[in-house]
N, C-alpha and C. Protein backbone atom coordinates (compact mmCIF):
# COMPACT_ATOMS: atom_id res chain seq x y z
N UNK A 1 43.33 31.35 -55.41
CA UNK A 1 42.77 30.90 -56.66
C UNK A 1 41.98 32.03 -57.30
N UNK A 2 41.29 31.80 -58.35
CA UNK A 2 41.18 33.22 -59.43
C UNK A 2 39.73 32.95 -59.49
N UNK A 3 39.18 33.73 -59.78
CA UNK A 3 37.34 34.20 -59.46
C UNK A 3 36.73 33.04 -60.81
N UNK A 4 37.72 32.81 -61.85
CA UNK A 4 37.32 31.56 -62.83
C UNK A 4 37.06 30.49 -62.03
N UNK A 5 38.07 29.98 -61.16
CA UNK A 5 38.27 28.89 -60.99
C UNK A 5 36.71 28.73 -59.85
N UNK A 6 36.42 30.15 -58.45
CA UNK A 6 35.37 30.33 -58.10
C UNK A 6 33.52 30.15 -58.67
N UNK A 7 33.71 30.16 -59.67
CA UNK A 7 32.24 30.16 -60.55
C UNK A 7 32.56 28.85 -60.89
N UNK A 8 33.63 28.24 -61.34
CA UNK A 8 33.37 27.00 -62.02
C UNK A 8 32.79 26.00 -60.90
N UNK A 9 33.23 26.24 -59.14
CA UNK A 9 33.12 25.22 -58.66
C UNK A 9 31.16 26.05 -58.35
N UNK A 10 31.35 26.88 -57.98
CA UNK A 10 29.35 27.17 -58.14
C UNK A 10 29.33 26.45 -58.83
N UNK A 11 29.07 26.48 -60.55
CA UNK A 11 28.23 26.36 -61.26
C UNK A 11 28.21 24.41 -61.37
N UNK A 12 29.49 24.00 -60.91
CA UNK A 12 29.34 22.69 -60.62
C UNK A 12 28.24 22.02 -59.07
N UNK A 13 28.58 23.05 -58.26
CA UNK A 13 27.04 22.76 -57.19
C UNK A 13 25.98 22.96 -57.90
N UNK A 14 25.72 24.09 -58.88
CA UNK A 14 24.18 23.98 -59.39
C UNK A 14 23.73 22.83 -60.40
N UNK A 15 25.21 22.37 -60.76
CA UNK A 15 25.05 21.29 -61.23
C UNK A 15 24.25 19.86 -61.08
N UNK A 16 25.14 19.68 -59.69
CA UNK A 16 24.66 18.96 -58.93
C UNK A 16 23.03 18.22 -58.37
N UNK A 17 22.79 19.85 -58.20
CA UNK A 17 21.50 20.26 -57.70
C UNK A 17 20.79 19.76 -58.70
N UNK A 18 21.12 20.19 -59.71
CA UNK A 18 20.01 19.93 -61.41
C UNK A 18 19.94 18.24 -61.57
N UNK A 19 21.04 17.96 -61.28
CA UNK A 19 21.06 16.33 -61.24
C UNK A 19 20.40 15.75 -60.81
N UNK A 20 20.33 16.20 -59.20
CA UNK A 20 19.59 15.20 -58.17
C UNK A 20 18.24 15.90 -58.17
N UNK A 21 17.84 16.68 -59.16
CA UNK A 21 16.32 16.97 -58.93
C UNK A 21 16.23 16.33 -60.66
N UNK A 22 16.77 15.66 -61.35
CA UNK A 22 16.40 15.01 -62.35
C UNK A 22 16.28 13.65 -62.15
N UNK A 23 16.71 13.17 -60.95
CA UNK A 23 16.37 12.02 -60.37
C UNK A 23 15.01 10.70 -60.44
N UNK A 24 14.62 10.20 -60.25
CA UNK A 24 13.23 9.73 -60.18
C UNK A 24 12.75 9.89 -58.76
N UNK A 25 11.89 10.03 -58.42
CA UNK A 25 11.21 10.47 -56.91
C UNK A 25 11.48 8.67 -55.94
N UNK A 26 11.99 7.83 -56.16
CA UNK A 26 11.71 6.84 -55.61
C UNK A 26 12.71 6.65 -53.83
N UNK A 27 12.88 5.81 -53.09
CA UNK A 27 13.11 5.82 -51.77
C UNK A 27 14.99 6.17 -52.32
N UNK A 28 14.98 5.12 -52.47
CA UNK A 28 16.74 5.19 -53.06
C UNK A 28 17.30 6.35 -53.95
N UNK A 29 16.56 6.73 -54.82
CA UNK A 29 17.28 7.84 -55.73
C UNK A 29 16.79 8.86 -54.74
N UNK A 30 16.41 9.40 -53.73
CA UNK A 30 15.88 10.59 -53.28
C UNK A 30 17.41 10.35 -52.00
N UNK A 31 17.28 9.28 -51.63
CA UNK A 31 18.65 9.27 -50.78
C UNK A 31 20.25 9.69 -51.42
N UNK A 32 20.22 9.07 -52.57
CA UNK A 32 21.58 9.43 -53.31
C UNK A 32 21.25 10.87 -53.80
N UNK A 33 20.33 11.65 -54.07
CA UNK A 33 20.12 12.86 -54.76
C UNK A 33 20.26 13.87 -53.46
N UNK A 34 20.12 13.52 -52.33
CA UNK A 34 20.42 14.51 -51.25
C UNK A 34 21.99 13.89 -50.56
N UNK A 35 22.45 13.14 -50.52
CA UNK A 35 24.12 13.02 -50.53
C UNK A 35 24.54 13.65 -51.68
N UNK A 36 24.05 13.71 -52.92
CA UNK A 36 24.85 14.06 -53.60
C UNK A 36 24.84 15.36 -54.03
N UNK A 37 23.57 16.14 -53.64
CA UNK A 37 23.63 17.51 -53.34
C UNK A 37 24.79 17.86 -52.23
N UNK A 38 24.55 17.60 -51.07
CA UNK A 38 25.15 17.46 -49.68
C UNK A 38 26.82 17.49 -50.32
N UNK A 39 27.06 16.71 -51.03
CA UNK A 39 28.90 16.59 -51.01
C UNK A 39 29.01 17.58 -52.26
N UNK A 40 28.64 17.68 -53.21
CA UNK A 40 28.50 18.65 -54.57
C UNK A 40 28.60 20.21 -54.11
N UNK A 41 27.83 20.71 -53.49
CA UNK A 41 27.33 21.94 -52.84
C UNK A 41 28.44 21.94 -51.84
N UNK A 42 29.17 21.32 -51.11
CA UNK A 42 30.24 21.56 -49.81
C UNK A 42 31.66 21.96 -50.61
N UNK A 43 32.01 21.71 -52.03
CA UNK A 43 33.47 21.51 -52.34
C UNK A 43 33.45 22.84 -52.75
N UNK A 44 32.49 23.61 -52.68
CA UNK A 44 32.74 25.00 -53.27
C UNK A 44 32.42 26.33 -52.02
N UNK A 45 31.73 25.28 -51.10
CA UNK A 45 31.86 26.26 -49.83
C UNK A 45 32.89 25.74 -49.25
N UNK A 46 33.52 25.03 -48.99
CA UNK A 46 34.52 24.51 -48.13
C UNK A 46 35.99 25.84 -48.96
N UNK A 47 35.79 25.68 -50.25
CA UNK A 47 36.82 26.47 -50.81
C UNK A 47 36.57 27.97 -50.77
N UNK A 48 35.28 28.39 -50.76
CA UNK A 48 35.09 29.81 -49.72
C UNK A 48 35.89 30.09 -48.75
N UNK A 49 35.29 29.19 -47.67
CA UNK A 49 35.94 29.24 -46.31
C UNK A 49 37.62 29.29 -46.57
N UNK A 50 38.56 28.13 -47.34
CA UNK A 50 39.40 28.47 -47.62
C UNK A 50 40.03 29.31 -47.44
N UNK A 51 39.15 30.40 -48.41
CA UNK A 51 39.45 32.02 -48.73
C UNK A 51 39.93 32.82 -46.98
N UNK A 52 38.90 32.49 -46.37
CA UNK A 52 39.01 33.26 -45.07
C UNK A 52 39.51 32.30 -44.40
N UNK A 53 40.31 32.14 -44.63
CA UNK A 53 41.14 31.11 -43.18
C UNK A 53 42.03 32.25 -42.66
N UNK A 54 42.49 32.27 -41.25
CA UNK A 54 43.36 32.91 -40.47
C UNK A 54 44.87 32.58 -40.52
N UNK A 55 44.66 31.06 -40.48
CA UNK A 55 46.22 30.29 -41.06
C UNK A 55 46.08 29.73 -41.93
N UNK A 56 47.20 29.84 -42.39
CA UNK A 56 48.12 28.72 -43.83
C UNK A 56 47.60 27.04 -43.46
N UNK A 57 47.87 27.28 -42.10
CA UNK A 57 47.26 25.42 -41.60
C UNK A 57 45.48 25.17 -41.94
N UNK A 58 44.85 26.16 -41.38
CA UNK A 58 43.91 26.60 -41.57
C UNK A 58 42.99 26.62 -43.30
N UNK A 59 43.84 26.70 -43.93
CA UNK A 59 43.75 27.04 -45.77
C UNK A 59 43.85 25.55 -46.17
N UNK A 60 45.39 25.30 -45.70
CA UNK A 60 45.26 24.50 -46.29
C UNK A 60 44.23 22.66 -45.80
N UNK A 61 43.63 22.96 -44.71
CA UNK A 61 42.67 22.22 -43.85
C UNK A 61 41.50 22.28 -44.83
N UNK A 62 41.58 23.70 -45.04
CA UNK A 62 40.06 23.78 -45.61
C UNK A 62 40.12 22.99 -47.25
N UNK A 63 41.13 23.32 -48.09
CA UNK A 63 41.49 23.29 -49.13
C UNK A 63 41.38 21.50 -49.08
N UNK A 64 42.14 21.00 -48.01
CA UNK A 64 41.52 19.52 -47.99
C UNK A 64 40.63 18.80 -47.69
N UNK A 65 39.36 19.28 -47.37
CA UNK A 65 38.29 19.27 -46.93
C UNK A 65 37.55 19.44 -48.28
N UNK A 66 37.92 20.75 -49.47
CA UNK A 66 37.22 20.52 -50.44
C UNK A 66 37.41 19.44 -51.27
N UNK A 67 38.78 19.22 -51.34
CA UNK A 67 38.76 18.23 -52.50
C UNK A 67 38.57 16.79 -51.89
N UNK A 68 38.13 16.26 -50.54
CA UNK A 68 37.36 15.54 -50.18
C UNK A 68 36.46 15.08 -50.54
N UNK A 69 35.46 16.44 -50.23
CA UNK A 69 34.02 16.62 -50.91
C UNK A 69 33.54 15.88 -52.28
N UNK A 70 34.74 16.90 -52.88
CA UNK A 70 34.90 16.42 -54.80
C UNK A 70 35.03 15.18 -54.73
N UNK A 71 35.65 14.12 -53.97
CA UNK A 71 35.99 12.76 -54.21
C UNK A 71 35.01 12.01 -53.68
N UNK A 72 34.27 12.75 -52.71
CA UNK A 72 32.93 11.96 -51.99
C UNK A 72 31.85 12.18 -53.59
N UNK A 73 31.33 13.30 -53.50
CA UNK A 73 30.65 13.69 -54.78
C UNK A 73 30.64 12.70 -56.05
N UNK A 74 32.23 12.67 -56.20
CA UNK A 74 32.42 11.52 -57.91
C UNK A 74 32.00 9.99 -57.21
N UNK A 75 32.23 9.81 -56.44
CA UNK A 75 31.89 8.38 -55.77
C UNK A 75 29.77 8.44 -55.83
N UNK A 76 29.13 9.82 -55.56
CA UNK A 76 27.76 9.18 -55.74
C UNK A 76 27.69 9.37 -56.95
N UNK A 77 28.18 10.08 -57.71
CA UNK A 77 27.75 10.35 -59.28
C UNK A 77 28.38 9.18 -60.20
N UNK A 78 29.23 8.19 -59.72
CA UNK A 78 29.37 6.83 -60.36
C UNK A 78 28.55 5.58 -59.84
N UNK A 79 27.59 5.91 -58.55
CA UNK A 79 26.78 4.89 -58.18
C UNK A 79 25.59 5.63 -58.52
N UNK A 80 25.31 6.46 -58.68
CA UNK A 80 24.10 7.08 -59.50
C UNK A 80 24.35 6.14 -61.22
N UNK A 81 25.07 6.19 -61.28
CA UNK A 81 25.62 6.07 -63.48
C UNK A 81 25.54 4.30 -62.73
N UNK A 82 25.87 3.81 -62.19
CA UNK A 82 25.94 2.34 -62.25
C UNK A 82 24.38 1.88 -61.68
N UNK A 83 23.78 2.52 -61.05
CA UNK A 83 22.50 2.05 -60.89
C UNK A 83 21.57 2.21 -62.21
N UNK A 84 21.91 3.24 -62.94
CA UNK A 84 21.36 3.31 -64.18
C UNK A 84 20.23 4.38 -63.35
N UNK A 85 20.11 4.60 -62.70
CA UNK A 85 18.70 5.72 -61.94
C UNK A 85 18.79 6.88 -62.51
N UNK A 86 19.84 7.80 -63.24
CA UNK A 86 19.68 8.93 -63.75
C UNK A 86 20.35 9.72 -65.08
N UNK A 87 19.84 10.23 -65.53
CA UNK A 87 20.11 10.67 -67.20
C UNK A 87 21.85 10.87 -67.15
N UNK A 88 21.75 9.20 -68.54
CA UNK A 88 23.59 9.12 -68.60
C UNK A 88 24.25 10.59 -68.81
N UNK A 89 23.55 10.94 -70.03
CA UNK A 89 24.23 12.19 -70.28
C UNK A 89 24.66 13.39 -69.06
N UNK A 90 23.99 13.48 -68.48
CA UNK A 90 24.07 14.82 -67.14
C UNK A 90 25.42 14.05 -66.40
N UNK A 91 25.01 12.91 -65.96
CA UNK A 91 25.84 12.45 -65.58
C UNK A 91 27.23 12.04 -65.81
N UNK A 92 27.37 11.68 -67.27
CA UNK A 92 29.08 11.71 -67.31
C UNK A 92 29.93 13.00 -67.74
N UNK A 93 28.86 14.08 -67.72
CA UNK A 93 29.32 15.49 -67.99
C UNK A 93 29.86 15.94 -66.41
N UNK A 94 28.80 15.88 -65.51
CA UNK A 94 28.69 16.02 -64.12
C UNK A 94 30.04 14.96 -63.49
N UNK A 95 30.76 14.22 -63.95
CA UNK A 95 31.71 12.70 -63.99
C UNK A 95 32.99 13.66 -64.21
N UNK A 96 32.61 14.38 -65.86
CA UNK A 96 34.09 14.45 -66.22
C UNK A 96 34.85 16.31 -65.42
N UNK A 97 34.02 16.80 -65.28
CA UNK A 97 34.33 17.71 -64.46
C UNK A 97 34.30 17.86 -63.20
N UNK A 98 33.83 16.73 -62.43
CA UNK A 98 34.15 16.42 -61.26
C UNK A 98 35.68 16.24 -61.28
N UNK A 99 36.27 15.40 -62.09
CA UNK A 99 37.46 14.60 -61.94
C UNK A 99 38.57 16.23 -62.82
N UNK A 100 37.99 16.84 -63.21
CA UNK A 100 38.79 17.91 -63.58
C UNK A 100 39.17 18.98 -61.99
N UNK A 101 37.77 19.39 -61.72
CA UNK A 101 37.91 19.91 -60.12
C UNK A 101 38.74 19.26 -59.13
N UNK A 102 38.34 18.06 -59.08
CA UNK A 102 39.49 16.90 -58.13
C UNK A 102 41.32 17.49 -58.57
N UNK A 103 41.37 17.61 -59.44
CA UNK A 103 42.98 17.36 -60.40
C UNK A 103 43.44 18.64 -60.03
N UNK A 104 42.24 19.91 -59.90
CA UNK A 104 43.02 21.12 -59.94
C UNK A 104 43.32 21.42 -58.68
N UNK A 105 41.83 20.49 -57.65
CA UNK A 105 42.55 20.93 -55.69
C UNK A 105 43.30 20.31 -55.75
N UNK A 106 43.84 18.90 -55.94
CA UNK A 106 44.70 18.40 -56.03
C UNK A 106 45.99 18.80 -55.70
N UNK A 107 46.36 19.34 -57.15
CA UNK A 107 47.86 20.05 -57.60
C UNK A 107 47.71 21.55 -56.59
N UNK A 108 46.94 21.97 -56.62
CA UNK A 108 46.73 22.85 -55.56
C UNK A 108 47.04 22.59 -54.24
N UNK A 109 46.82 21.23 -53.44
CA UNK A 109 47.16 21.01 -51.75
C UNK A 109 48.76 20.27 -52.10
N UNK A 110 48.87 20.27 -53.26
CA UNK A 110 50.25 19.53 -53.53
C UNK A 110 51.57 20.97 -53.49
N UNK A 111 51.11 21.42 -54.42
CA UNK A 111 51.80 22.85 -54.49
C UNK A 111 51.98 23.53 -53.52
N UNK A 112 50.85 23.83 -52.30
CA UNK A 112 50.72 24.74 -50.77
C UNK A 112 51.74 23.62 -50.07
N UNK A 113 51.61 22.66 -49.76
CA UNK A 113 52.76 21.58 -49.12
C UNK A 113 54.10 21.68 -49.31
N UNK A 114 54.37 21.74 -50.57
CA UNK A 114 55.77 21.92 -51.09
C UNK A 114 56.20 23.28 -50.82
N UNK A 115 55.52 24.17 -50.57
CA UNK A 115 55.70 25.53 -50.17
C UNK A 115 55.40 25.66 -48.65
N UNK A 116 55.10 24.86 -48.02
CA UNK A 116 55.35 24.69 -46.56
C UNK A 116 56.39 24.98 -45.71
N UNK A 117 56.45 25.87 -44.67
CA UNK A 117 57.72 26.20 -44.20
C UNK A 117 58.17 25.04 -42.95
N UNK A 118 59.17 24.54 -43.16
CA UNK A 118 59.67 23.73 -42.47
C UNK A 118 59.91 23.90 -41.25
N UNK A 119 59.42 23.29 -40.11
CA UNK A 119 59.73 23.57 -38.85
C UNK A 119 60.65 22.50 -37.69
């Protein structure tokens, strides 16, 4: 993948981060704001690691592991938006580029598969 596609998933962890520290300090939003750091922050190291895998099995392990993440991630950032606990706006921005990241590992573990050597 291309050093664009690298910054976008950063700047979507710092995203993240900005989110769950816009949070309200209370028992519950401090729990969803550190899961949702926790899964936000992993889909872009997991796709690091990616980078350095030894095997193709290996890549593509990791590669599914990120877009995991991404799908864990959109799951707290729609129970964040349905509890009403944090600023709509951040949040369906933080929503719609989640689900853009999801689409591109996606077609990405779809594409490495189909290019799988048959054994």
């Amino acid at each position: 993948m291309d050093a664009a596609f690298r910054a976008r998933l950063l700047e979507f962890g710092l995203r993240t981060i900005q989110l769950a520290s816009a949070l309200p300090k209370t028992p519950a939003a401090s729990v969803l704001a550190r899961q949702l750091v926790r899964a936000g922050t992993s889909v872009g190291a997991n796709f690091e690691e990616a980078d350095g895998a030894f095997t193709r099995k290996d890549w593509l392990y990791r590669l599914n592991v990120a877009k995991s993440e991404a799908k864990e991630t959109c799951y707290w950032i729609r129970l964040i938006k349905k509890a009403r606990i944090g600023p709509e706006a951040l949040l369906t921005s933080a929503e719609s580029e989640n689900i853009e990241i999801i689409k591109i590992l996606t077609s990405s573990v779809k594409t490495a598969q189909l290019k799988r050597p048959k054994f």
